[in-house]
C-alpha atoms as a PDB file:
ATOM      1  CA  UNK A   1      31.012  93.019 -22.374  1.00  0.00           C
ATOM      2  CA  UNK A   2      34.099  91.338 -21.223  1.00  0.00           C
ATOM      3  CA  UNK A   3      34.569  89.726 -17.958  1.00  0.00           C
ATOM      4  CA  UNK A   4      38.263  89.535 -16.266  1.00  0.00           C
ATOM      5  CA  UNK A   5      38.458  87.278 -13.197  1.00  0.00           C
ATOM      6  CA  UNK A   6      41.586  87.362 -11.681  1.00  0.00           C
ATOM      7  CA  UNK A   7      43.150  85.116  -9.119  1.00  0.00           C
ATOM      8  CA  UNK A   8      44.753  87.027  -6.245  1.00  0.00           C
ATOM      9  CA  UNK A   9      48.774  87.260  -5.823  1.00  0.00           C
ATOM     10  CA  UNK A  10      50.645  84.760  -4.006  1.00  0.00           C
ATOM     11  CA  UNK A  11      50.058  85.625   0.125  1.00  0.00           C
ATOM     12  CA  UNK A  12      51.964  84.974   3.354  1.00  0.00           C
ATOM     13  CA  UNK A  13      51.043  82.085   5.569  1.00  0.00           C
ATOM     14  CA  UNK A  14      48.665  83.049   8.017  1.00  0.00           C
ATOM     15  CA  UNK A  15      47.612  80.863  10.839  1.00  0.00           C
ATOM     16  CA  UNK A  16      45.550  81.911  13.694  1.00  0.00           C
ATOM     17  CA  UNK A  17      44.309  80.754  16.987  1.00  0.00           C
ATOM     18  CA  UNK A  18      41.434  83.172  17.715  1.00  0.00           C
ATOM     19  CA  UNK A  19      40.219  84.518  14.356  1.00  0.00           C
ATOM     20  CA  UNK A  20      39.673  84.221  10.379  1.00  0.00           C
ATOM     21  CA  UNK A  21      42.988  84.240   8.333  1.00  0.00           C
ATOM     22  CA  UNK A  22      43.068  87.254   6.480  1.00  0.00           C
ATOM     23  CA  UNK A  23      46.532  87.486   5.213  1.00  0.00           C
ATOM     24  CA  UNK A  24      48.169  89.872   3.255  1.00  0.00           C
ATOM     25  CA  UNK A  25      50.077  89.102  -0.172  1.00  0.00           C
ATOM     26  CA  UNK A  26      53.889  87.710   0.022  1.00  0.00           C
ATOM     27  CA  UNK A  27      56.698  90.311  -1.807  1.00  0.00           C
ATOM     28  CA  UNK A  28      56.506  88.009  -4.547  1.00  0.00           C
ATOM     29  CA  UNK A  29      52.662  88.289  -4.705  1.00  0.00           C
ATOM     30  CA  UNK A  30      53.299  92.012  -4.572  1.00  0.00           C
ATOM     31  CA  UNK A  31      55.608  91.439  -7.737  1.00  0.00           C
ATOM     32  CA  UNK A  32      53.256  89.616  -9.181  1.00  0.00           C
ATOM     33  CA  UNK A  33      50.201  92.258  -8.980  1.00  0.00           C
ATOM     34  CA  UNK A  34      52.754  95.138  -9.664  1.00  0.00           C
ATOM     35  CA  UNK A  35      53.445  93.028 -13.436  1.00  0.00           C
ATOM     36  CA  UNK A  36      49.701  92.483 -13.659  1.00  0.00           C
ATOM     37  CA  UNK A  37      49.132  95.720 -13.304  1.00  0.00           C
ATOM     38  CA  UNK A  38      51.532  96.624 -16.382  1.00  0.00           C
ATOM     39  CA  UNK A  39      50.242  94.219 -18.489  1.00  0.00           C
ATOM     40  CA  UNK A  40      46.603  95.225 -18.286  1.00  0.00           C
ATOM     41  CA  UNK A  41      47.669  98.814 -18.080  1.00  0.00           C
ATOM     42  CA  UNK A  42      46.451  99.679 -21.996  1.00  0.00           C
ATOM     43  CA  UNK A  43      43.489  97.838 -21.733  1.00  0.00           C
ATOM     44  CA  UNK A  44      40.312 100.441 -21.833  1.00  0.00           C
ATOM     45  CA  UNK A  45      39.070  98.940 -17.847  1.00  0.00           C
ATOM     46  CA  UNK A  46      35.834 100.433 -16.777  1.00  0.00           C
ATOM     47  CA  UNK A  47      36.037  99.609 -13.095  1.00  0.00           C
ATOM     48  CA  UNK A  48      37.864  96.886 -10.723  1.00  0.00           C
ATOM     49  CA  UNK A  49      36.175  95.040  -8.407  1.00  0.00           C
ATOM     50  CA  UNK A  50      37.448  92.536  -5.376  1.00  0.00           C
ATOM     51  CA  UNK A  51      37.063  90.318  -2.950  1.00  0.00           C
ATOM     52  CA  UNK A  52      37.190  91.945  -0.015  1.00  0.00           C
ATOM     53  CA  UNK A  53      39.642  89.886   1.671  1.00  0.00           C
ATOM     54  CA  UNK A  54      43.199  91.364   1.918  1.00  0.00           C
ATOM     55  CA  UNK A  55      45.057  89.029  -0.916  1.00  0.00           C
ATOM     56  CA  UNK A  56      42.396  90.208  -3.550  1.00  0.00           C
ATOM     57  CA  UNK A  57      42.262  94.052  -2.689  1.00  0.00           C
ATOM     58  CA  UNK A  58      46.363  94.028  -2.903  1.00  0.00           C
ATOM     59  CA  UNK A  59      45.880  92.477  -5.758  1.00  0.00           C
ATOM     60  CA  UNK A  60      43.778  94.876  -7.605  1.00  0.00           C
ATOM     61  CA  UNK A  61      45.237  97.924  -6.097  1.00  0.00           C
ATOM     62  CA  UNK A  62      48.195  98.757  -8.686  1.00  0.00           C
ATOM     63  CA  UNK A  63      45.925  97.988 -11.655  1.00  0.00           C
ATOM     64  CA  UNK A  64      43.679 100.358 -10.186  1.00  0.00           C
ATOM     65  CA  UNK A  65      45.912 102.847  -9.136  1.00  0.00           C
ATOM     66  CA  UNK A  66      47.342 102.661 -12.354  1.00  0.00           C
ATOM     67  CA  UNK A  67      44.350 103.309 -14.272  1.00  0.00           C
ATOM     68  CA  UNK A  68      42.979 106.091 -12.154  1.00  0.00           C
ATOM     69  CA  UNK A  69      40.400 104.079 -10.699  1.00  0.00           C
ATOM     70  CA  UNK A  70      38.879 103.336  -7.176  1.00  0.00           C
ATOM     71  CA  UNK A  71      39.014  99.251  -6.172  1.00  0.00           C
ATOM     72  CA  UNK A  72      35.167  98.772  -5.839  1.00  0.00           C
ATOM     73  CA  UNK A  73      34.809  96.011  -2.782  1.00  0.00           C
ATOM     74  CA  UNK A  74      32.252  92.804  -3.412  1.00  0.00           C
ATOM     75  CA  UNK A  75      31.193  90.656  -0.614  1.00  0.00           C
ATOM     76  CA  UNK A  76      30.093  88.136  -2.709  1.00  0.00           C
ATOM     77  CA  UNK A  77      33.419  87.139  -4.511  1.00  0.00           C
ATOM     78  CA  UNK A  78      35.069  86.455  -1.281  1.00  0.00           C
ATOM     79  CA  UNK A  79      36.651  82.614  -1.301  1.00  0.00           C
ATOM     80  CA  UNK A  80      34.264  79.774   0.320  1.00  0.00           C
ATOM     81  CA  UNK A  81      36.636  79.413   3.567  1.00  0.00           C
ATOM     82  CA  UNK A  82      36.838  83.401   3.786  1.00  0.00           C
ATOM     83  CA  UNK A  83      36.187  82.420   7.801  1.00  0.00           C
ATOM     84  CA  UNK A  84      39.121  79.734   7.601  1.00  0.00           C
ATOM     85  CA  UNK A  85      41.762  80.230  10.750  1.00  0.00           C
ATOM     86  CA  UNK A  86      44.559  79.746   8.276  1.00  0.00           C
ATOM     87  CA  UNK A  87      45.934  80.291   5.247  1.00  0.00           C
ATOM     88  CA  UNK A  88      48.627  77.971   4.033  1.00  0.00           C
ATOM     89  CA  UNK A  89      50.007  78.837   0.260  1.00  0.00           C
ATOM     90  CA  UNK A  90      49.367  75.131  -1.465  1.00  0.00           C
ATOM     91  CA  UNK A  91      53.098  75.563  -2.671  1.00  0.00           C
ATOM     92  CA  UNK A  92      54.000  74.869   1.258  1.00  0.00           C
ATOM     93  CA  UNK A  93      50.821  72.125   1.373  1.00  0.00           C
ATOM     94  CA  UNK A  94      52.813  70.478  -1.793  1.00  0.00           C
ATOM     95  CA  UNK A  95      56.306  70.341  -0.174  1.00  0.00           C
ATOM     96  CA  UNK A  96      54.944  68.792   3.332  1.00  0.00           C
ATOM     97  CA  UNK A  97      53.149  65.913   1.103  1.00  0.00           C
ATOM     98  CA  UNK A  98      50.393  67.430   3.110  1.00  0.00           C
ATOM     99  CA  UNK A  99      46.840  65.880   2.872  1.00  0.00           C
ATOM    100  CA  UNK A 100      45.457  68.936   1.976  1.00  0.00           C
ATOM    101  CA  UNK A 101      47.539  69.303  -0.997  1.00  0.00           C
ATOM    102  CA  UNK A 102      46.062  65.952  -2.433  1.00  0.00           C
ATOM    103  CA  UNK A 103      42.481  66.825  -1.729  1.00  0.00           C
ATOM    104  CA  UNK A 104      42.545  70.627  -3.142  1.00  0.00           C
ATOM    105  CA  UNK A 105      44.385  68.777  -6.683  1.00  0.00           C
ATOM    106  CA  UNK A 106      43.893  64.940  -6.750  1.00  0.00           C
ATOM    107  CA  UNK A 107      40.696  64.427  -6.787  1.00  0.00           C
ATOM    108  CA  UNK A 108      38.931  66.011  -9.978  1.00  0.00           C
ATOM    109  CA  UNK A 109      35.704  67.226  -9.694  1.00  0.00           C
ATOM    110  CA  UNK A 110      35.926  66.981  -5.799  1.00  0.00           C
ATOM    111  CA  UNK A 111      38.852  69.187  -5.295  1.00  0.00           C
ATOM    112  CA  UNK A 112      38.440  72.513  -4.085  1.00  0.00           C
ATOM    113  CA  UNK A 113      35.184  73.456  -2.335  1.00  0.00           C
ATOM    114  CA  UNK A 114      34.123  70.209  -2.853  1.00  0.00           C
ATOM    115  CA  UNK A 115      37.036  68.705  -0.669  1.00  0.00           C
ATOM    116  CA  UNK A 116      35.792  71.250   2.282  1.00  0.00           C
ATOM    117  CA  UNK A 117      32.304  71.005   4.244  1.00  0.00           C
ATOM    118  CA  UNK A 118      31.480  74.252   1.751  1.00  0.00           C
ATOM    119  CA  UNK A 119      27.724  74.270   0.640  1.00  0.00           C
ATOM    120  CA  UNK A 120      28.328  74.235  -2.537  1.00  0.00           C
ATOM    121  CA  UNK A 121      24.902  75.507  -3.946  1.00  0.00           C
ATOM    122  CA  UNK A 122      24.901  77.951  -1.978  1.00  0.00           C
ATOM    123  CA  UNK A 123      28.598  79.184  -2.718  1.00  0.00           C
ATOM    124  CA  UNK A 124      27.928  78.800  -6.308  1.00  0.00           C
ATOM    125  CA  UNK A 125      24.702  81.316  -6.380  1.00  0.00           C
ATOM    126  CA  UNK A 126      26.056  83.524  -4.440  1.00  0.00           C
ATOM    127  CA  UNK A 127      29.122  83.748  -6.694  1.00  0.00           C
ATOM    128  CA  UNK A 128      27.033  83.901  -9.668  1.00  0.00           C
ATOM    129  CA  UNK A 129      24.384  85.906  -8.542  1.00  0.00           C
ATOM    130  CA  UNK A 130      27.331  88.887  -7.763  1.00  0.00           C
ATOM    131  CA  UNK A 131      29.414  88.342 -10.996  1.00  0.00           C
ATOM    132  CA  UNK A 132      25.935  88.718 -12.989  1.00  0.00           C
ATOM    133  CA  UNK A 133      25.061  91.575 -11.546  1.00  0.00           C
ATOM    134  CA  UNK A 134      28.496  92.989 -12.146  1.00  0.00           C
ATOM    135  CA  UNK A 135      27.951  92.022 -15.548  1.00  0.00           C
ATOM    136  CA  UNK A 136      24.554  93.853 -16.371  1.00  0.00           C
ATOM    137  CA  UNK A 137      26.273  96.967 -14.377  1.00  0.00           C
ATOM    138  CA  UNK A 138      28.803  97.153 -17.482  1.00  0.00           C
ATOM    139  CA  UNK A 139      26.917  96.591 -20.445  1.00  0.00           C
ATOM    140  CA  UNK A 140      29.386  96.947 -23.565  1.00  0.00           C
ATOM    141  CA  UNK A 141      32.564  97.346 -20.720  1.00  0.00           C
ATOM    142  CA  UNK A 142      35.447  95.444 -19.902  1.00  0.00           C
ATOM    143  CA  UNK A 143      35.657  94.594 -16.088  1.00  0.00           C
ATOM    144  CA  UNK A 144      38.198  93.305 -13.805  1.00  0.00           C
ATOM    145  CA  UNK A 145      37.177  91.574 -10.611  1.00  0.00           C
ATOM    146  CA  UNK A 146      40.681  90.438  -8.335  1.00  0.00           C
ATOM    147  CA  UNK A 147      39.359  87.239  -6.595  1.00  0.00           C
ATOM    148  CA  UNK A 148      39.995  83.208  -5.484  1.00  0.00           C
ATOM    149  CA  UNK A 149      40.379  80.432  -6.878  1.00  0.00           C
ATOM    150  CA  UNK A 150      36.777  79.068  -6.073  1.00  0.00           C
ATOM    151  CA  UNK A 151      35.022  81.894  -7.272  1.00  0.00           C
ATOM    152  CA  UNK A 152      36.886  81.022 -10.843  1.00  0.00           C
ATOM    153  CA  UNK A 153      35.896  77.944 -11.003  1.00  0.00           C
ATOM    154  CA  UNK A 154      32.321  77.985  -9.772  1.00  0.00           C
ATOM    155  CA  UNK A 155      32.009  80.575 -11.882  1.00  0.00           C
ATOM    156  CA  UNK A 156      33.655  78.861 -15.001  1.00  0.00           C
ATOM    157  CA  UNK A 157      31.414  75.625 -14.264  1.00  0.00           C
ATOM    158  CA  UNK A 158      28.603  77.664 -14.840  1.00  0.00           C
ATOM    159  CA  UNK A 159      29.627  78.756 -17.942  1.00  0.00           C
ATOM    160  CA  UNK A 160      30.282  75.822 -19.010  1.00  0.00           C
ATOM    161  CA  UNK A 161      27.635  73.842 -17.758  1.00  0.00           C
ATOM    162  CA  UNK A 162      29.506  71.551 -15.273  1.00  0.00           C
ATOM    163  CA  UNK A 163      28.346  70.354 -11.701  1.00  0.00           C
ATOM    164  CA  UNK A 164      29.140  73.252  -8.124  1.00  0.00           C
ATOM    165  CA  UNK A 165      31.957  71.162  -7.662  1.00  0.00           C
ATOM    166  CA  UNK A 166      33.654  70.538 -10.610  1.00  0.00           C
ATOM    167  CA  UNK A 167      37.090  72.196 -10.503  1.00  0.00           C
ATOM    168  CA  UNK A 168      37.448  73.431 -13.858  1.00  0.00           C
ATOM    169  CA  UNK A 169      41.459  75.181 -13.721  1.00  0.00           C
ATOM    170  CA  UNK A 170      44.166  75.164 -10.994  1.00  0.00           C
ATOM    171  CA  UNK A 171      44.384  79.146 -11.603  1.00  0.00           C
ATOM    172  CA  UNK A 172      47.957  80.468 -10.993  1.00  0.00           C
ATOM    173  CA  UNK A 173      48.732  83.708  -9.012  1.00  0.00           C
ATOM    174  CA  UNK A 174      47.212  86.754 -10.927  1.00  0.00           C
ATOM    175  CA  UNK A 175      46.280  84.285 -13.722  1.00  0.00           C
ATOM    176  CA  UNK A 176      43.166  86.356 -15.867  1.00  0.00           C
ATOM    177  CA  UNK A 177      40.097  84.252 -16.982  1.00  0.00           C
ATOM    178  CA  UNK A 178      38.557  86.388 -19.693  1.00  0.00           C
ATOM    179  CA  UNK A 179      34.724  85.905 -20.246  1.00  0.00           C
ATOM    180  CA  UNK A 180      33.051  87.291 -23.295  1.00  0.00           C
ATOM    181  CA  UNK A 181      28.842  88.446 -21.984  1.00  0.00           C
ATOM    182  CA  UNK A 182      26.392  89.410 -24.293  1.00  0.00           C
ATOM    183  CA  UNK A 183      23.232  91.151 -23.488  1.00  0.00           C
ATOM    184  CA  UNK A 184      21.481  88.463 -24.466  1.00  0.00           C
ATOM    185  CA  UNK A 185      22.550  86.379 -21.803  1.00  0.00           C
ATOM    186  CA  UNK A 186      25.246  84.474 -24.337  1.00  0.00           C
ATOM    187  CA  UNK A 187      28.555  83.650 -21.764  1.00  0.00           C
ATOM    188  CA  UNK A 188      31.719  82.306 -23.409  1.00  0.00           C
ATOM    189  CA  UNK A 189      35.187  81.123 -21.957  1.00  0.00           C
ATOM    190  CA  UNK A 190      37.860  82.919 -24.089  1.00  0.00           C
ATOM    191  CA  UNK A 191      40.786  82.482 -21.769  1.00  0.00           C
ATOM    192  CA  UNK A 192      41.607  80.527 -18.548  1.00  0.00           C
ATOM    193  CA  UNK A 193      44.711  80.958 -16.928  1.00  0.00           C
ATOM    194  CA  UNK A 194      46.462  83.434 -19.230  1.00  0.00           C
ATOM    195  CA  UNK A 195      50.345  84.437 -17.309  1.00  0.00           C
ATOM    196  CA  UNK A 196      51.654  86.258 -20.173  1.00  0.00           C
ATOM    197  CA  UNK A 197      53.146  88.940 -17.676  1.00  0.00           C
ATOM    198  CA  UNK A 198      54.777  86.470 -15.359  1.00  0.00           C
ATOM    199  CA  UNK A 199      56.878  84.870 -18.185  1.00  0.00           C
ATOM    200  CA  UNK A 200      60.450  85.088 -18.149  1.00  0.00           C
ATOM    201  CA  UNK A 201      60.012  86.622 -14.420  1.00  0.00           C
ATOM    202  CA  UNK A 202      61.493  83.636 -12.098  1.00  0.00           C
ATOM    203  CA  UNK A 203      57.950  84.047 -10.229  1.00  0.00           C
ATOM    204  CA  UNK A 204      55.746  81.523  -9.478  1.00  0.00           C
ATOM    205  CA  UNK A 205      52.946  81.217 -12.574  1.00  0.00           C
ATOM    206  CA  UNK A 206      50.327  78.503 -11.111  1.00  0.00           C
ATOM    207  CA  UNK A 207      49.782  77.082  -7.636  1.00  0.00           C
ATOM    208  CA  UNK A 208      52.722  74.019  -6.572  1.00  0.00           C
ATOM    209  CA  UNK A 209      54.754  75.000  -9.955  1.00  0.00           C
ATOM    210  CA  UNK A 210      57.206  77.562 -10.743  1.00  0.00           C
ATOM    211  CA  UNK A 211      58.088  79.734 -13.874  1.00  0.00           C
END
């Protein structure tokens, strides 16, 4: 079967003082999901699944809508601060020279999660233990799951073989990571960070850059 992770669209800034961040996506993350949407719109989809925080299922709404199909919500997929009281788009962390910015990209394998007080192992089996089971649910399908950056790459390091923490990709907004599953528990990595239908479009492609 073939696995499609998808990062969510760019969101809003979202700060608050008695609460978890939740926010919703930015008109250009809008613009981006609207173009995903397009571009997977001829692929044969047998469900989408998200995250369900609010960035993901906005994200996986027009493709869904689109195809004729429901946005199926897992828990499991949310991001590893999903109780966070903000949100702060990294393209914002980037222009401040914030400290954030330089822990979530300059430190290699101990960016991301690993940068946070996340539990790591824990994060990374309950990621895996969801996006396997969405895997033996679709035997011989093609999936798409809108998600977070995180869940990509602890997902991708377990592919791959790499340590919780290793970040593997900076995925952009909407990016698709394609996974190729076989039933006999064979995973590969055919794409990672694939933005073929934000080319040309003057939107932002990957987190802190713009194309």
């Amino acid at each position: 079967m073939d696995l499609l992770l998808i990062r969510h669209g760019l969101p809003v800034r979202q700060e608050s003082r008695n609460g978890i961040a939740d926010p919703r996506l930015a008109p250009e993350g809008e613009e981006q999901a609207r173009r995903l949407a397009a571009y997977l719109a001829a692929e044969q989809l047998g469900a989408v699944y998200s995250s369900p925080l609010r960035r993901a299922v906005e994200t996986a709404r027009p493709l869904a809508e689109r195809l004729r199909l429901e946005v199926r919500i897992v828990d499991e997929v949310a991001e590893f601060d999903r109780d966070a009281s903000e949100y702060v788009p990294v393209e914002e962390l980037k222009a401040a020279d914030d400290p954030r910015w330089h822990a979530l990209v300059g430190n290699g394998p101990a960016a991301g999660p690993a940068a946070t007080d996340a539990d790591l192992e824990a994060f990374r089996a309950r990621v895996v233990g969801a996006v396997e089971g969405l895997v033996a649910a679709h035997p011989g399908e093609r999936i798409a799951v809108a998600c977070h950056a995180g869940v990509i790459n602890v997902y991708l390091a377990h592919v791959l073989g790499l340590p919780a923490g290793r970040w593997v990709c900076h995925p952009g907004y909407t990016a698709i990571h394609r996974i190729a599953a076989s039933r006999q528990g064979h995973r590969n990595v055919v794409t990672m960070n694939e933005t073929a239908h934000l080319r040309g479009s003057g939107l932002t492609i990957s987190p802190g850059w713009a194309g």
